[in-house]
PDB file of N, CA and C in Angstrom:
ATOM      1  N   UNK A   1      16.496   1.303  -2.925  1.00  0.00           N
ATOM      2  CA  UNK A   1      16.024   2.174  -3.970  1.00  0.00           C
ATOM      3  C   UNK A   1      16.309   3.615  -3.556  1.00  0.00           C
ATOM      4  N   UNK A   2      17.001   4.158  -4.280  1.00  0.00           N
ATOM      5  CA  UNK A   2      17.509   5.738  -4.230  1.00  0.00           C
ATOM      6  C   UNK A   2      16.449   6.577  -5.138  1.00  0.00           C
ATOM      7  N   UNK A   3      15.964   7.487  -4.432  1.00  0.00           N
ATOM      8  CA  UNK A   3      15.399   8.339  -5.321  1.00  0.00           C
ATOM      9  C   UNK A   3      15.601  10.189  -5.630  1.00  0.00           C
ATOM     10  N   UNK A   4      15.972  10.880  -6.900  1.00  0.00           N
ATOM     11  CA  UNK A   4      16.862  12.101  -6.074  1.00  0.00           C
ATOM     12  C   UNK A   4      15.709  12.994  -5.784  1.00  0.00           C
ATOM     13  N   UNK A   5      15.701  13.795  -4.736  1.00  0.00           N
ATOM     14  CA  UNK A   5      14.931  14.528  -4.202  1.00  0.00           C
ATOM     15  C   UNK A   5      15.079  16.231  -4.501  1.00  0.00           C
ATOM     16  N   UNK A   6      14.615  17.048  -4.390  1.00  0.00           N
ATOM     17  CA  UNK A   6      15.212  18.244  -4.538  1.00  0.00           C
ATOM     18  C   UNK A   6      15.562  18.656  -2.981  1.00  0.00           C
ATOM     19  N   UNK A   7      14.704  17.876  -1.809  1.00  0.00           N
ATOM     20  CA  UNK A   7      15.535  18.203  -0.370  1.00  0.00           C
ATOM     21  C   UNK A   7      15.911  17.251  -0.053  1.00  0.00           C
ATOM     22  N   UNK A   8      17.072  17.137   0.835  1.00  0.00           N
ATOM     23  CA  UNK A   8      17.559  15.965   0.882  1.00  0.00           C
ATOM     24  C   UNK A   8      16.769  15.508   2.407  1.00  0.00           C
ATOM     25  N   UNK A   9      16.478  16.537   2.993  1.00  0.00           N
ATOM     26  CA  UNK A   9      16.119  16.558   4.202  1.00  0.00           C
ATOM     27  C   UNK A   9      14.441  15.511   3.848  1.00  0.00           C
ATOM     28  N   UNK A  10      14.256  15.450   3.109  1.00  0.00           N
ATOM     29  CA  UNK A  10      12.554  14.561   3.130  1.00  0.00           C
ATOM     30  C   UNK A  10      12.804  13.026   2.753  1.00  0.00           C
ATOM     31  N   UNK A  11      12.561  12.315   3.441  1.00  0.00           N
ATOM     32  CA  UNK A  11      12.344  11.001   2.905  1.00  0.00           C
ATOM     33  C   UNK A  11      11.677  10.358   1.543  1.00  0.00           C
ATOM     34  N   UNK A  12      12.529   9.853   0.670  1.00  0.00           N
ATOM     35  CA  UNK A  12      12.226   9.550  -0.214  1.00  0.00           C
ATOM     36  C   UNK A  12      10.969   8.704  -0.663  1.00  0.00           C
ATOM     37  N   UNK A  13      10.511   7.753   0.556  1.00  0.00           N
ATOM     38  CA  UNK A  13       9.203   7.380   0.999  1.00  0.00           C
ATOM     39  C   UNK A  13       8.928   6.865   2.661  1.00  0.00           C
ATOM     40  N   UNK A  14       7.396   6.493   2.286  1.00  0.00           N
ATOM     41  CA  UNK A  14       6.983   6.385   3.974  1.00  0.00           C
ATOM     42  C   UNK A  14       6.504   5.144   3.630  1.00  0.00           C
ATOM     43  N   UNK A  15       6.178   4.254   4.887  1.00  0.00           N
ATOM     44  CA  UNK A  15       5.481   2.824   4.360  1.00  0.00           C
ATOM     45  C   UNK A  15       4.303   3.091   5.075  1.00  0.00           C
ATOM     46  N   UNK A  16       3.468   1.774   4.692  1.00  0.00           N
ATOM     47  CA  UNK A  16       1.937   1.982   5.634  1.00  0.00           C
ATOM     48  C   UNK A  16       1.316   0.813   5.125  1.00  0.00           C
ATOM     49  N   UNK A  17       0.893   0.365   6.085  1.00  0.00           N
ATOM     50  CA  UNK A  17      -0.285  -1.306   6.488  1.00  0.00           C
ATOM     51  C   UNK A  17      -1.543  -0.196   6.070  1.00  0.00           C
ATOM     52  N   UNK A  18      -2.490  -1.017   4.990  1.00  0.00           N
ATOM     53  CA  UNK A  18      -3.643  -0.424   4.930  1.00  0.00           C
ATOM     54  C   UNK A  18      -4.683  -2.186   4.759  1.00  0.00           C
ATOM     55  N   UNK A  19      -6.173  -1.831   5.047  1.00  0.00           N
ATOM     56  CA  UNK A  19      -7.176  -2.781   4.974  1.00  0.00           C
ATOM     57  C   UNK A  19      -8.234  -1.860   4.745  1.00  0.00           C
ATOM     58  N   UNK A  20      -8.511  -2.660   3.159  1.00  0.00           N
ATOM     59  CA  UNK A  20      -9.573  -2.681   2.222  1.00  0.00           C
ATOM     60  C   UNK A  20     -10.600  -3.699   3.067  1.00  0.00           C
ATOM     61  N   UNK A  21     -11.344  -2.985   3.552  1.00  0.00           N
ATOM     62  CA  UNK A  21     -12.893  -3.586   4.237  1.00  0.00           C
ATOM     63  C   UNK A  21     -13.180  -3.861   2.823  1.00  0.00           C
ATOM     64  N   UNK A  22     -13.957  -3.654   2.039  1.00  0.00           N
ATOM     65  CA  UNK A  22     -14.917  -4.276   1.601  1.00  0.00           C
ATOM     66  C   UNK A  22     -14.445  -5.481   0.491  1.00  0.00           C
ATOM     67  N   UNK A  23     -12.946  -5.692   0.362  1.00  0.00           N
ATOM     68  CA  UNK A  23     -12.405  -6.259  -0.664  1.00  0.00           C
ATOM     69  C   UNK A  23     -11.788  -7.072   0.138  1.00  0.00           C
ATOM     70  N   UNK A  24     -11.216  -7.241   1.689  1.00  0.00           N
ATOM     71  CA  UNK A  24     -10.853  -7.840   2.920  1.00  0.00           C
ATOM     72  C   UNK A  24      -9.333  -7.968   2.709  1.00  0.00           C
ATOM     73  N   UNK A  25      -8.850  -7.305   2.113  1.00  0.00           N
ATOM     74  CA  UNK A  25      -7.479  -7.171   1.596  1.00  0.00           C
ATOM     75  C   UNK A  25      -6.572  -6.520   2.154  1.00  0.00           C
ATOM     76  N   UNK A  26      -5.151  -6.897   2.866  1.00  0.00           N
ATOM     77  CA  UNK A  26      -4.250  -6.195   3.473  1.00  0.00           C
ATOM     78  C   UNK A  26      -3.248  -5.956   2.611  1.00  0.00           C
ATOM     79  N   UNK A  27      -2.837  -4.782   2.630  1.00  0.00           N
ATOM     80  CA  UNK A  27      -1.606  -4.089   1.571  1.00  0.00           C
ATOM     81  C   UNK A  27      -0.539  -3.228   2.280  1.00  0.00           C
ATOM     82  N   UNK A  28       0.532  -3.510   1.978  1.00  0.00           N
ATOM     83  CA  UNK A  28       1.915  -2.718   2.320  1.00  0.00           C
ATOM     84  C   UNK A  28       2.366  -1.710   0.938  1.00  0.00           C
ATOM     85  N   UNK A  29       1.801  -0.899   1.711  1.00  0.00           N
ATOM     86  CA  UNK A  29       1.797   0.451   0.728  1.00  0.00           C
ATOM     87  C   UNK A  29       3.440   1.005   1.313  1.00  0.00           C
ATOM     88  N   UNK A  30       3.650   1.794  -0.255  1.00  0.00           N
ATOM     89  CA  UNK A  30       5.191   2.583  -0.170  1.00  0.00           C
ATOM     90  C   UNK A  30       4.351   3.755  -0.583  1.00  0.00           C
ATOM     91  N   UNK A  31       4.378   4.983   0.003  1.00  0.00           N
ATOM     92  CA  UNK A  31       4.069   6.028  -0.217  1.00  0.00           C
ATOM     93  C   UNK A  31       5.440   6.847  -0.650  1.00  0.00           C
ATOM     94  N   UNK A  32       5.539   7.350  -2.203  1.00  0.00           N
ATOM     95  CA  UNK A  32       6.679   8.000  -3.087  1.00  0.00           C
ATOM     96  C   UNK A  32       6.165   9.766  -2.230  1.00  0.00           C
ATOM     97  N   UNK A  33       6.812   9.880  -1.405  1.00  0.00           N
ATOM     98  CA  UNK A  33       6.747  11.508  -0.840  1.00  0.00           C
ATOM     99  C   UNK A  33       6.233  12.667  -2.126  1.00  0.00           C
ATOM    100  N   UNK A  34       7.735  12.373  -2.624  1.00  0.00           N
ATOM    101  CA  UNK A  34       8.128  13.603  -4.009  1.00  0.00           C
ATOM    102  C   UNK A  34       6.855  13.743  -4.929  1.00  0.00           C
ATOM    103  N   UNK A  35       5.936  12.639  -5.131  1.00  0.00           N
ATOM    104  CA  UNK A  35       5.203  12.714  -6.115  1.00  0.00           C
ATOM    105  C   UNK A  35       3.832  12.169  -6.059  1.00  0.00           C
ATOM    106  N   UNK A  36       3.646  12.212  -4.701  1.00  0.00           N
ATOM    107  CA  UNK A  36       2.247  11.692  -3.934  1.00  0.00           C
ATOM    108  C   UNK A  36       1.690  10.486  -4.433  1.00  0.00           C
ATOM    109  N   UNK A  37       2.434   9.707  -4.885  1.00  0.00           N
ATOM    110  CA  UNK A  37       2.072   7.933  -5.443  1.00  0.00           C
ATOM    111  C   UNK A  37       2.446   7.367  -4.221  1.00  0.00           C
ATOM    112  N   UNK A  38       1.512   5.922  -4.245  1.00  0.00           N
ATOM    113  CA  UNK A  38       1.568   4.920  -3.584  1.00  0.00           C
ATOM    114  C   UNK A  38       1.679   3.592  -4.690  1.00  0.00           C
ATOM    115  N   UNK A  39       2.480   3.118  -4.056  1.00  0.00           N
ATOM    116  CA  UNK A  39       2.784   1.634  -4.495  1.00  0.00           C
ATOM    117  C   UNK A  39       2.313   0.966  -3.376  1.00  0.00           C
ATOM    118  N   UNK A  40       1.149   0.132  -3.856  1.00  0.00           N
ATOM    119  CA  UNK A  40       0.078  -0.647  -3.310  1.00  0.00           C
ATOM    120  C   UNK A  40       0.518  -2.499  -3.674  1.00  0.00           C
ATOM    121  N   UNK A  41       0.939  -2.875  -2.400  1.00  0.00           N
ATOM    122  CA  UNK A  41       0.920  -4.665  -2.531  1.00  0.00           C
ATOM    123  C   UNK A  41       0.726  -5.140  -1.565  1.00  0.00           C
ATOM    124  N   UNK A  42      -0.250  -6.606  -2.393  1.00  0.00           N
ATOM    125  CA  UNK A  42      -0.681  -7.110  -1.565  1.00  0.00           C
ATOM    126  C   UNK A  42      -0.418  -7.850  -0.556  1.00  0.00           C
ATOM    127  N   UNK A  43      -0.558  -8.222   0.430  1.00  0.00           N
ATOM    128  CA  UNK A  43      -0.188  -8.778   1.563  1.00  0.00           C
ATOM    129  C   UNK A  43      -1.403 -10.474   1.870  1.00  0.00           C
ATOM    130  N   UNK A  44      -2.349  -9.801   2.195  1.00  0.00           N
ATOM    131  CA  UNK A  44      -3.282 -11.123   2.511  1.00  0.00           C
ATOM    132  C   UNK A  44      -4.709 -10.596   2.248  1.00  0.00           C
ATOM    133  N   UNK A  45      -5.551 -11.941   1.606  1.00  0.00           N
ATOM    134  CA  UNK A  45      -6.717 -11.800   1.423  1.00  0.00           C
ATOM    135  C   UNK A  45      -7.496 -12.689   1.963  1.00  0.00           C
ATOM    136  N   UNK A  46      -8.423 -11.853   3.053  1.00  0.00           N
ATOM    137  CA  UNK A  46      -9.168 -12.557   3.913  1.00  0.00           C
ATOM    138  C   UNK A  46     -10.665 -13.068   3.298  1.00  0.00           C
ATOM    139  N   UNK A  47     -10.661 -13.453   2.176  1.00  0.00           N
ATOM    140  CA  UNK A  47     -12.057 -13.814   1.685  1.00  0.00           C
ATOM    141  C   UNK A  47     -11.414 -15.593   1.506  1.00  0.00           C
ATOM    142  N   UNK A  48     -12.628 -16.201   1.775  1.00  0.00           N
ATOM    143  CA  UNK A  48     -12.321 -17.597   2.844  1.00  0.00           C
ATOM    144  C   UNK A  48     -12.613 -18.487   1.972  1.00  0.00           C
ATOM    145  N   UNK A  49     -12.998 -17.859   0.458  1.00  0.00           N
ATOM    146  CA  UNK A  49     -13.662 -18.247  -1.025  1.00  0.00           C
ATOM    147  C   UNK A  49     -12.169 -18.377  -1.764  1.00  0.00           C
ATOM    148  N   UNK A  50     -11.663 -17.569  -1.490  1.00  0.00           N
ATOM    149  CA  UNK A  50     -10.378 -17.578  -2.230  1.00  0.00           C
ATOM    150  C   UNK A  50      -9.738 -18.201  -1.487  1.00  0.00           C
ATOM    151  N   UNK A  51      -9.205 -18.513  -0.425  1.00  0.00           N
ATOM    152  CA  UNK A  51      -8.081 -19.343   0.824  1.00  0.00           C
ATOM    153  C   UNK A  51      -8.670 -20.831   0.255  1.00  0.00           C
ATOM    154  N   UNK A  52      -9.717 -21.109   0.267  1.00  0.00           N
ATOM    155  CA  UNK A  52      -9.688 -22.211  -0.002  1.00  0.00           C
ATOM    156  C   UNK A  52      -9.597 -23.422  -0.714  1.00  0.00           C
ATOM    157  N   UNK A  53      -9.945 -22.043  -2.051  1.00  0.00           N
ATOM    158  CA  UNK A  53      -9.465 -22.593  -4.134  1.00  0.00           C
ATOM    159  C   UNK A  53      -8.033 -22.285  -4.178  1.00  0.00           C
ATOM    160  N   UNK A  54      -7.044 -21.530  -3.051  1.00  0.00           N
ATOM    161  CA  UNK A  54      -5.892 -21.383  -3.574  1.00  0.00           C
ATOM    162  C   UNK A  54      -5.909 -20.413  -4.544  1.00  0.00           C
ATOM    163  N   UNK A  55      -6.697 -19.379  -5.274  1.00  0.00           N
ATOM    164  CA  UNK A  55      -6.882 -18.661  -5.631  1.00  0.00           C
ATOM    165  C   UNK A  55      -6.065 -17.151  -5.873  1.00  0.00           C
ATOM    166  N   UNK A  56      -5.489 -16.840  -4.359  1.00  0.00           N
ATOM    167  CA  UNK A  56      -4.930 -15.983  -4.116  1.00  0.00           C
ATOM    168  C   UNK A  56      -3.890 -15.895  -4.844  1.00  0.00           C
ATOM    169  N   UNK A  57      -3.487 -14.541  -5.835  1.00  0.00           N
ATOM    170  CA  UNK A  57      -2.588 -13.576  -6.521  1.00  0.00           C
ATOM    171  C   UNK A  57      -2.043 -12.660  -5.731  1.00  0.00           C
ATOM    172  N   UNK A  58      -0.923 -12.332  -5.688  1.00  0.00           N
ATOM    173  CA  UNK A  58      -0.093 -11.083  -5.545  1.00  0.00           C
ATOM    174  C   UNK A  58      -0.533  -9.663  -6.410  1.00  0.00           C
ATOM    175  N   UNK A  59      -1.628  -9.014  -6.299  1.00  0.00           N
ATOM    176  CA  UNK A  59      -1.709  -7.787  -7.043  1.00  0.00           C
ATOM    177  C   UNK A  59      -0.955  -6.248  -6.300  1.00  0.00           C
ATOM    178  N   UNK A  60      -0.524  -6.052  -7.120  1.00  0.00           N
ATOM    179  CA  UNK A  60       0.488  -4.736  -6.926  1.00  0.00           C
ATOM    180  C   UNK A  60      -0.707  -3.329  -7.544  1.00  0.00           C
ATOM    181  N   UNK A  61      -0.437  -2.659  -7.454  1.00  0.00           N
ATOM    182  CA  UNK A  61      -1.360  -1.223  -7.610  1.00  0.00           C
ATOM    183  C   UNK A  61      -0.750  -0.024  -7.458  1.00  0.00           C
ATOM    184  N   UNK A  62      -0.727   0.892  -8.476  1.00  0.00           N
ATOM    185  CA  UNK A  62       0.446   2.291  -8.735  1.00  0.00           C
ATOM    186  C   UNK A  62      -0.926   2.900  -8.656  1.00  0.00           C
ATOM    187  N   UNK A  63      -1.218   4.132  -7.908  1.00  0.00           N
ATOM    188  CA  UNK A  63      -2.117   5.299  -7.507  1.00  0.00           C
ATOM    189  C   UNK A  63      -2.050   6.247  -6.728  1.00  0.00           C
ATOM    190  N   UNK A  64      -2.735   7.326  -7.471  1.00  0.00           N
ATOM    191  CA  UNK A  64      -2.433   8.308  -6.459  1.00  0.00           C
ATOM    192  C   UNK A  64      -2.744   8.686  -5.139  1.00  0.00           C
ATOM    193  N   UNK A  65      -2.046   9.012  -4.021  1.00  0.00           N
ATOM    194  CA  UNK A  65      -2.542   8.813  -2.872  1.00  0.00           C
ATOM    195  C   UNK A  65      -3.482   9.850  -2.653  1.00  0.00           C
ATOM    196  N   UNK A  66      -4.636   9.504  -1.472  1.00  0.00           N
ATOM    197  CA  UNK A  66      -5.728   9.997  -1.430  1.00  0.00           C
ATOM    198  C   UNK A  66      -6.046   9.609   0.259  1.00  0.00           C
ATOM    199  N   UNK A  67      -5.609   9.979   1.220  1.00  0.00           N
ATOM    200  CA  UNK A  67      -5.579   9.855   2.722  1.00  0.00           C
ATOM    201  C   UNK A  67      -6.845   9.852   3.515  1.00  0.00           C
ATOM    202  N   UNK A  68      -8.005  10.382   2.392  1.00  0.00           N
ATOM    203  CA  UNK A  68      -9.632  10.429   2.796  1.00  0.00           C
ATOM    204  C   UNK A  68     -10.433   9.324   2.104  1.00  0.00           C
ATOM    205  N   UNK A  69      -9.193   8.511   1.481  1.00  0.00           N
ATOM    206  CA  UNK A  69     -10.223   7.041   1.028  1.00  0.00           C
ATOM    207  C   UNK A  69     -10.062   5.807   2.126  1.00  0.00           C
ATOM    208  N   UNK A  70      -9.103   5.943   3.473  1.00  0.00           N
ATOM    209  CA  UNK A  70      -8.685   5.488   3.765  1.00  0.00           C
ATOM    210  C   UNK A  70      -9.128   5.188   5.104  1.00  0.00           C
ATOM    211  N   UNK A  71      -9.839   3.914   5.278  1.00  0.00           N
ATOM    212  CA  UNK A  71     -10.127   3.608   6.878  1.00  0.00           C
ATOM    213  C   UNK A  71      -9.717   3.370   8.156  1.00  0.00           C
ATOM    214  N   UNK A  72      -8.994   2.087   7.497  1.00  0.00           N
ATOM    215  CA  UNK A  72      -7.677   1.726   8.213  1.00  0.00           C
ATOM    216  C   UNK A  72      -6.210   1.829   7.806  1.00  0.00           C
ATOM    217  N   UNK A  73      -5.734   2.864   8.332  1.00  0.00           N
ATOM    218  CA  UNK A  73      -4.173   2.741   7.627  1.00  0.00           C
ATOM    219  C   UNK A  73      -2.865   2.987   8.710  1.00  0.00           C
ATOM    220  N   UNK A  74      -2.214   2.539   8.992  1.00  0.00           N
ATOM    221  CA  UNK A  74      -0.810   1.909   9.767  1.00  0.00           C
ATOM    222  C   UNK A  74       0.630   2.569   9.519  1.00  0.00           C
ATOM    223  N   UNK A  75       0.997   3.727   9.800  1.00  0.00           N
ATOM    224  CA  UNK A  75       2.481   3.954   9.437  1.00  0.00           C
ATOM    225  C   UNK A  75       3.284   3.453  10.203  1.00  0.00           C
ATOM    226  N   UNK A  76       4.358   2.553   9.573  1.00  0.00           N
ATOM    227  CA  UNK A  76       5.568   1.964  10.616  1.00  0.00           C
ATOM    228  C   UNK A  76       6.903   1.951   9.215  1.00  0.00           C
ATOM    229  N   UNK A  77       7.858   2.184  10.100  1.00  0.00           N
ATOM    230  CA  UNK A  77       9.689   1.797   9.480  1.00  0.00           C
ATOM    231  C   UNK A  77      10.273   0.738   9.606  1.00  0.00           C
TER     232      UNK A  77
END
């Protein structure tokens, strides 16, 4: 995914492992630099209610990023 930038010098995005404590949810967030969005997906849900009905969905999530809602969060390339 190409995105045009007005510098070329900035990365078009950053990634990041985040965990939703109270929802027990791990997400591989794409943080969009240019326009302070995160593209939020899901990864794994540790509620042991859902693992076991098979339950578990793939939810995706477009929002704006907010770095002080954030407990646990992971930057890696």
């Amino acid at each position: 995914m190409k995105m045009l930038l007005k510098d070329p010098e900035i990365e078009p995005y950053k990634m990041y492992l985040d965990f939703d404590s109270i929802e027990k949810i791990f997400y591989h967030n794409l943080y969009f630099v240019e326009n302070t969005f995160t593209l939020k997906i899901e990864l794994t849900h540790l509620s042991k209610k859902d693992v076991k009905k098979n339950k578990i969905k793939q939810n995706i999530k477009y929002e704006k990023f907010d770095l002080t809602k954030y407990t646990y969060i992971l930057h890696f390339e």
